[in-house]
Protein backbone atom coordinates (compact mmCIF):
# COMPACT_ATOMS: atom_id res chain seq x y z
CA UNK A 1 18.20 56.57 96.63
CA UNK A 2 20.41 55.62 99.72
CA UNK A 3 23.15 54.63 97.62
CA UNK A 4 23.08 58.28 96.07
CA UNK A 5 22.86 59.69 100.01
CA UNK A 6 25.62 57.73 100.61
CA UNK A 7 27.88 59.67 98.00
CA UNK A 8 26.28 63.07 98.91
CA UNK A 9 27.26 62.28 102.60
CA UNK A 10 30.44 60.87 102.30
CA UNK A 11 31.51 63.89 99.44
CA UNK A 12 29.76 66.53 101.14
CA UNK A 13 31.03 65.61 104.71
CA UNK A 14 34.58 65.85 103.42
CA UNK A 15 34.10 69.22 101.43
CA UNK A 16 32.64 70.17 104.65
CA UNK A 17 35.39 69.97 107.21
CA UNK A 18 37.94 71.15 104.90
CA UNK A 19 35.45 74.36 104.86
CA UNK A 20 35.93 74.23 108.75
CA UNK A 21 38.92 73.98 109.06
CA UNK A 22 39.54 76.66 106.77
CA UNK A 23 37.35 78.82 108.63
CA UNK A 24 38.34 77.94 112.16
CA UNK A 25 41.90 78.86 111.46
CA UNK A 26 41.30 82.09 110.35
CA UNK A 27 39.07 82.35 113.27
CA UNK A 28 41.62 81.45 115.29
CA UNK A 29 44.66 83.81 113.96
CA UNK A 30 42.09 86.98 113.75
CA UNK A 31 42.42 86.73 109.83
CA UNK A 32 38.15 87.37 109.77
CA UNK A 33 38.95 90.07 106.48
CA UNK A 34 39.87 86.81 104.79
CA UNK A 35 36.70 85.06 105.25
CA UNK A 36 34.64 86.16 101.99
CA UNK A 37 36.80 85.15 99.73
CA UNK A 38 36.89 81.80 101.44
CA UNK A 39 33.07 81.74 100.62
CA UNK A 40 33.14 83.33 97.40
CA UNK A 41 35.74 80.08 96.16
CA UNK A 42 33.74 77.63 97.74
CA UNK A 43 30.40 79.30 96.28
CA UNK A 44 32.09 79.09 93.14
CA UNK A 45 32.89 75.47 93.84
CA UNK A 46 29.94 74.45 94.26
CA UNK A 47 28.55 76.47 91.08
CA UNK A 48 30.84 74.56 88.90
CA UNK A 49 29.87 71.33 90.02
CA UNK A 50 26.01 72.32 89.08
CA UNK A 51 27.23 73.56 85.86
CA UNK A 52 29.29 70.58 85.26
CA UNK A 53 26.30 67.82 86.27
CA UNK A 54 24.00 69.84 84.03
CA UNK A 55 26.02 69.75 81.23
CA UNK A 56 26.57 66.05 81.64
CA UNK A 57 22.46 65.42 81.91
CA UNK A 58 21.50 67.76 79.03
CA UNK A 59 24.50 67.32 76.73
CA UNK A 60 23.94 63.97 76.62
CA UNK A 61 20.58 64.00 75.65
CA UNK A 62 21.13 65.11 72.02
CA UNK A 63 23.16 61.84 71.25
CA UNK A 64 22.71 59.00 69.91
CA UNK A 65 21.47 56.24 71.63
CA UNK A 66 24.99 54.87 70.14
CA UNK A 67 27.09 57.91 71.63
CA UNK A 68 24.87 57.96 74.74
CA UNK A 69 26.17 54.43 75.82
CA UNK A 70 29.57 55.25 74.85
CA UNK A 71 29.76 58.36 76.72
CA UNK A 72 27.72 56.92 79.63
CA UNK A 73 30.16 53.84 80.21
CA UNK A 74 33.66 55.79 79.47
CA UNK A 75 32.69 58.18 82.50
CA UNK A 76 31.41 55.59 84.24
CA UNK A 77 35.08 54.10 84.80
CA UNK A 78 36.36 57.55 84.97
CA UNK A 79 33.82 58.04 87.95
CA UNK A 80 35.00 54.74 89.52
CA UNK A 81 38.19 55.33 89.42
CA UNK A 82 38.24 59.04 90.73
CA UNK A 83 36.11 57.87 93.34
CA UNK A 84 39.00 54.65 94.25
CA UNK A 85 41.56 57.00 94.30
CA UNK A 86 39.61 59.28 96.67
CA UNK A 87 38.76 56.61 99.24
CA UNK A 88 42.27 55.93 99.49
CA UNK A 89 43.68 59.24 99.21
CA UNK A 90 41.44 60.12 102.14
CA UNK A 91 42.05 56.83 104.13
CA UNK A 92 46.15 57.44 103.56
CA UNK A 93 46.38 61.43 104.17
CA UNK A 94 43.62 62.38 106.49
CA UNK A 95 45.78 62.76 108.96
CA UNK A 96 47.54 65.39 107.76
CA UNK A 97 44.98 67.18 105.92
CA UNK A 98 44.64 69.63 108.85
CA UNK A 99 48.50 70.56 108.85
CA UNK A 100 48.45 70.90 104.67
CA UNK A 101 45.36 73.36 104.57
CA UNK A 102 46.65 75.28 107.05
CA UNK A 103 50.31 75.74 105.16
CA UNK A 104 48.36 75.98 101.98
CA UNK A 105 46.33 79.72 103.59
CA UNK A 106 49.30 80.33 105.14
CA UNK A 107 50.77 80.84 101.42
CA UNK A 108 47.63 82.28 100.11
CA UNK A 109 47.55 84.83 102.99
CA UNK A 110 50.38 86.38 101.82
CA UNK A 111 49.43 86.55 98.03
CA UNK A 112 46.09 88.15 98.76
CA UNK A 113 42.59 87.62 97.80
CA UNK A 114 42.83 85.60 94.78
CA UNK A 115 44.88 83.06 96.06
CA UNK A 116 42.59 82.89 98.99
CA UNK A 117 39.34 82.36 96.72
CA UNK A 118 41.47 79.96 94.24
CA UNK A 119 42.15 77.84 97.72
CA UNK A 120 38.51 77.31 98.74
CA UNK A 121 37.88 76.66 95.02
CA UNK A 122 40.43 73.86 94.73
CA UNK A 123 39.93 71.94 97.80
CA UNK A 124 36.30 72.41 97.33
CA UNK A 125 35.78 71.80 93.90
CA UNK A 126 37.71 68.60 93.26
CA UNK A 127 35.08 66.81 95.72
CA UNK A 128 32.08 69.17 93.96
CA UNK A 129 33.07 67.44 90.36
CA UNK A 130 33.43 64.04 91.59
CA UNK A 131 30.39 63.95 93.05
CA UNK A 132 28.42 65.38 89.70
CA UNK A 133 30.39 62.89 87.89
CA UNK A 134 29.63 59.92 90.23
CA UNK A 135 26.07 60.98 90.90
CA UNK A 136 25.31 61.22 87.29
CA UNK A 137 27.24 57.51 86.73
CA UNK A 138 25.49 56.12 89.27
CA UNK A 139 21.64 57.42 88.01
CA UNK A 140 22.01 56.42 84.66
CA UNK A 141 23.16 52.42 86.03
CA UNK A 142 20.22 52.36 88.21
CA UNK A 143 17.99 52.94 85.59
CA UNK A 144 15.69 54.71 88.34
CA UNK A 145 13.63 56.99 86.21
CA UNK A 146 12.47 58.97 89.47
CA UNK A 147 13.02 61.84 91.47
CA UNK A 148 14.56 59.57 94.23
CA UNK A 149 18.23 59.56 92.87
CA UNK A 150 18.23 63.37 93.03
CA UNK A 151 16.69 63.66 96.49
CA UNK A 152 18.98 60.87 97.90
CA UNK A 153 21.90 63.52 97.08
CA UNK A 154 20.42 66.02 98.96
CA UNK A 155 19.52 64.40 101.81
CA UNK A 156 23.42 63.62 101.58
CA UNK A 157 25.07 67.04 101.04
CA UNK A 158 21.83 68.84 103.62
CA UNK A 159 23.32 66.08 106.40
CA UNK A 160 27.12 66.57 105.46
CA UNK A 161 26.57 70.34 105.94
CA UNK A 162 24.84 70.28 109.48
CA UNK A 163 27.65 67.71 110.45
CA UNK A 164 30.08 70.08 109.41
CA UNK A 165 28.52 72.86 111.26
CA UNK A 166 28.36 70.84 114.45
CA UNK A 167 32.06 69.70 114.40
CA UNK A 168 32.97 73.43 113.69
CA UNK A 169 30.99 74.53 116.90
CA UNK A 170 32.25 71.35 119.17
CA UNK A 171 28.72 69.88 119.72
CA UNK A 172 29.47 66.75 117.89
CA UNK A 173 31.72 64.01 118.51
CA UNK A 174 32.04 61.09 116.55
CA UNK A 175 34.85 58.15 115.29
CA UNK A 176 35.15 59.69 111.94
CA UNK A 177 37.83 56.69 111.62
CA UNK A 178 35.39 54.20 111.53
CA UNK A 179 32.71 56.70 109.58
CA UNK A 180 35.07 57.11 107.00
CA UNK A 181 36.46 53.49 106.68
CA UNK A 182 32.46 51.93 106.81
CA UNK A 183 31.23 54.57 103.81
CA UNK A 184 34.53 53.99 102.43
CA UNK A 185 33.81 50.09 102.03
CA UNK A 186 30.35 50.77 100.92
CA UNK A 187 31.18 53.16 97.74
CA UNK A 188 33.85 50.52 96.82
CA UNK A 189 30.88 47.94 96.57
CA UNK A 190 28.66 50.83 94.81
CA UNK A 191 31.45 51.84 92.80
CA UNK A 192 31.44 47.72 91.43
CA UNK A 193 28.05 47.81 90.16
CA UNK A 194 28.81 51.09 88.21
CA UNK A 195 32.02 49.92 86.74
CA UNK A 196 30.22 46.60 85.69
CA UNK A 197 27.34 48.83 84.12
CA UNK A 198 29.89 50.82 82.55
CA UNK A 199 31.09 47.62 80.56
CA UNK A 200 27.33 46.81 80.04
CA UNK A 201 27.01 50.34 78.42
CA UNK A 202 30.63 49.70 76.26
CA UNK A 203 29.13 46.30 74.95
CA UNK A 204 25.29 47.94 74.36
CA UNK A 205 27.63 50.57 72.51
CA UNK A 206 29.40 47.72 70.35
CA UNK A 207 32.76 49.37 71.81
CA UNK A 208 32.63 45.62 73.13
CA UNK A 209 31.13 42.26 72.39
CA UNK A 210 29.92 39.56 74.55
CA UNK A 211 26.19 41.54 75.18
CA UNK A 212 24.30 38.09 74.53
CA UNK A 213 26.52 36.01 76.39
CA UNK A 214 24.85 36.02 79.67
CA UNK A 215 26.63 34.58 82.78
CA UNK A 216 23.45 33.65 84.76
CA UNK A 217 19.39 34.98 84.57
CA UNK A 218 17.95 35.06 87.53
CA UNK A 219 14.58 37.44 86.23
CA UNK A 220 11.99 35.00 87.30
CA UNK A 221 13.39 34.65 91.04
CA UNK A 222 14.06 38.72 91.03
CA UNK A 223 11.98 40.75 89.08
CA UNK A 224 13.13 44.10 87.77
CA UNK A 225 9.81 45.46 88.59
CA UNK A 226 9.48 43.77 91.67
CA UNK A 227 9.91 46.61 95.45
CA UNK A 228 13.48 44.12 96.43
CA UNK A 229 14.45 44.17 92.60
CA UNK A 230 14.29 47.76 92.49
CA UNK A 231 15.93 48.26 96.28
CA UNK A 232 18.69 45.99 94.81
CA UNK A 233 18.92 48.21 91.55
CA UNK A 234 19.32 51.37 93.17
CA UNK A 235 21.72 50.98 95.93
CA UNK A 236 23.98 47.81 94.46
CA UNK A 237 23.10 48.48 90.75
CA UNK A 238 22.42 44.86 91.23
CA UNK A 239 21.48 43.32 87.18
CA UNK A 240 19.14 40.05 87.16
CA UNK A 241 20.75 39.36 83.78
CA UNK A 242 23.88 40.38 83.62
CA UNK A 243 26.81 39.62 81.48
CA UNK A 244 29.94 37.61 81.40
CA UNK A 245 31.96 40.52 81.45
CA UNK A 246 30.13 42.32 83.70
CA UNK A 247 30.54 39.24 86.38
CA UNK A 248 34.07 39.55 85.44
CA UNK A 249 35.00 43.25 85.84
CA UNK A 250 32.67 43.18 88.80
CA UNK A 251 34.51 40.25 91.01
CA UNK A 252 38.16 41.79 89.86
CA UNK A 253 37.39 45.09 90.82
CA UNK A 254 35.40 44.50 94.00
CA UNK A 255 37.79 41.63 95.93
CA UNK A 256 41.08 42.97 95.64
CA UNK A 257 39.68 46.75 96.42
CA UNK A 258 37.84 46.40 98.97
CA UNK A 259 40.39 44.10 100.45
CA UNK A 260 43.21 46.66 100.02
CA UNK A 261 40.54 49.28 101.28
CA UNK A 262 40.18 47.24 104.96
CA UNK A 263 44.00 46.26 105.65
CA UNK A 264 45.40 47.21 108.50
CA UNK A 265 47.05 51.33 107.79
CA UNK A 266 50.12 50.53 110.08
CA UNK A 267 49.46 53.40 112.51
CA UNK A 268 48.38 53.09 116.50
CA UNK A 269 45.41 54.18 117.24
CA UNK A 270 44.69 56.98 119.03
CA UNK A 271 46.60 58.97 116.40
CA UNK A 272 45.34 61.00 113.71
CA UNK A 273 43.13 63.35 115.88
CA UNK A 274 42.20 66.66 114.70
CA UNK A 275 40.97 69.69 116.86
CA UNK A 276 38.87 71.90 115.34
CA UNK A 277 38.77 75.17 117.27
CA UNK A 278 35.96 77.77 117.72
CA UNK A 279 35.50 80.81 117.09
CA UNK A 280 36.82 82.09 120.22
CA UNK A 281 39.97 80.36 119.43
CA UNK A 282 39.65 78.09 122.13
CA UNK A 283 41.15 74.28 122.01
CA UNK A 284 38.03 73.14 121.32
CA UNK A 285 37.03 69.41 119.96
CA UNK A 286 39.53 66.61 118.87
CA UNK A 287 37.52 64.45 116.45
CA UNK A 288 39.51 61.42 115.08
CA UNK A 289 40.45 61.86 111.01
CA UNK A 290 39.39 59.19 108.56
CA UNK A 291 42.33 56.46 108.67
């Protein structure tokens, strides 16, 4: 469950402020006539990331237990590596997310009301799909069974949207530098167990062998069925048994990642603030952008 908040915060909270700060600048330059169709791309957004994780649940379901595996693990290293990319593609352009937005309305101001709707819907909807995608990854590795996976998201995107609301209306303040770099860290070491599962599901699939060469079993000292198995399961997609290649893909994804992930970015700090005005237009907060 928290590992599935985790991706409904961290997704939601960035969907979220490029929402306000789509909003605030129209605020800001009297453009309020342009608002709906802001609202009718994101609404359409988020519809087509719905559509898109129920097609993936339900679609799936008619397979073989064969195809199911195959499917399951392919998207699994799609998910991981859409999600890579987007932990450094935040932590590299954050900065200047603000400025590209606004040049990007600035264009689709002039073409009219499509171009406005087909805005929201892009910067939305990339974040809507990758969260489906990852979400649905991420379930199927745990193994959960339960409601909890589901409700986890929730929790996520319900917290990312009243954190969005309170940076648009200058009540909160917080270092999303460090926000961003700590959830950052921790999806790389979800994203691990996934990718390794992935493999699991490729070899269970007979896309690869090695399924009964196990690199250690350590059932009897953590049970699957056991409260700190399960906690283990759902947030690390931690396997008692797993693998050679699982322990393989695992260590050579997760070290050199996560190490890239928490190098220095070369910039001082103090720079990459963003102020997100309100709707009076006034100079409102500077909140620091993710790194």
């Amino acid at each position: 469950m928290f590992a599935n908040y985790l991706i409904g915060l961290r997704e939601g909270l960035e969907a979220s402020l490029v929402v306000c700060i789509l909003i605030a600048y129209l605020v800001r330059t009297e453009r309020r006539d342009a608002l709906r169709p802001i609202w009718i791309g994101v609404g359409a957004a988020v519809g087509l990331a719905l559509v898109f994780g129920c097609v993936l649940e339900f679609g799936s379901q008619e397979m073989t237990f064969e195809a199911q595996e195959a499917l399951g693990g392919s998207l699994s290293i799609l998910a991981v590596g859409l999600v890579t990319w987007m932990v450094f593609w935040m932590r590299r352009t954050a900065r200047h997310l603000r400025s590209e937005l606004h040049g990007k309305l600035d264009a689709a101001l002039q073409l009219g009301t499509g171009a406005l709707v087909a805005t929201a819907f892009l910067a939305v909807g990339r974040e809507g799909l990758e969260t489906s995608l990852f979400v649905w990854t991420s379930v199927r590795a745990s193994g959960d069974g339960t409601e909890g996976p589901l409700i986890g998201v929730l929790l996520g995107l319900g917290s990312a949207v009243v954190l969005g609301w309170l940076f648009y209306r200058g009540a909160l303040r917080i270092n999303l530098s460090r926000f961003f770099t700590w959830t950052g860290g921790m999806l790389v070491v979800v994203a691990a167990g996934v990718l390794a599962y992935g493999f699991h599901d490729l070899q269970e699939a007979d896309f690869l062998p090695g399924l009964t060469d196990k690199a250690f079993d350590i059932t009897g000292a953590i049970p699957p069925d056991s409260w700190y198995g399960t906690l283990l399961k759902g947030v690390f997609n931690f396997q008692a048994d797993p693998t050679v290649l699982q322990v393989t893909v695992w260590v050579l994804y997760l070290v050199p990642t996560l190490a890239l992930f928490l190098a220095p970015v070369g910039f001082a700090s103090g720079k990459g603030k963003v102020k997100v005005p309100d709707e009076q237009g006034s100079r409102g907060s500077e909140h620091t952008k993710a790194s």
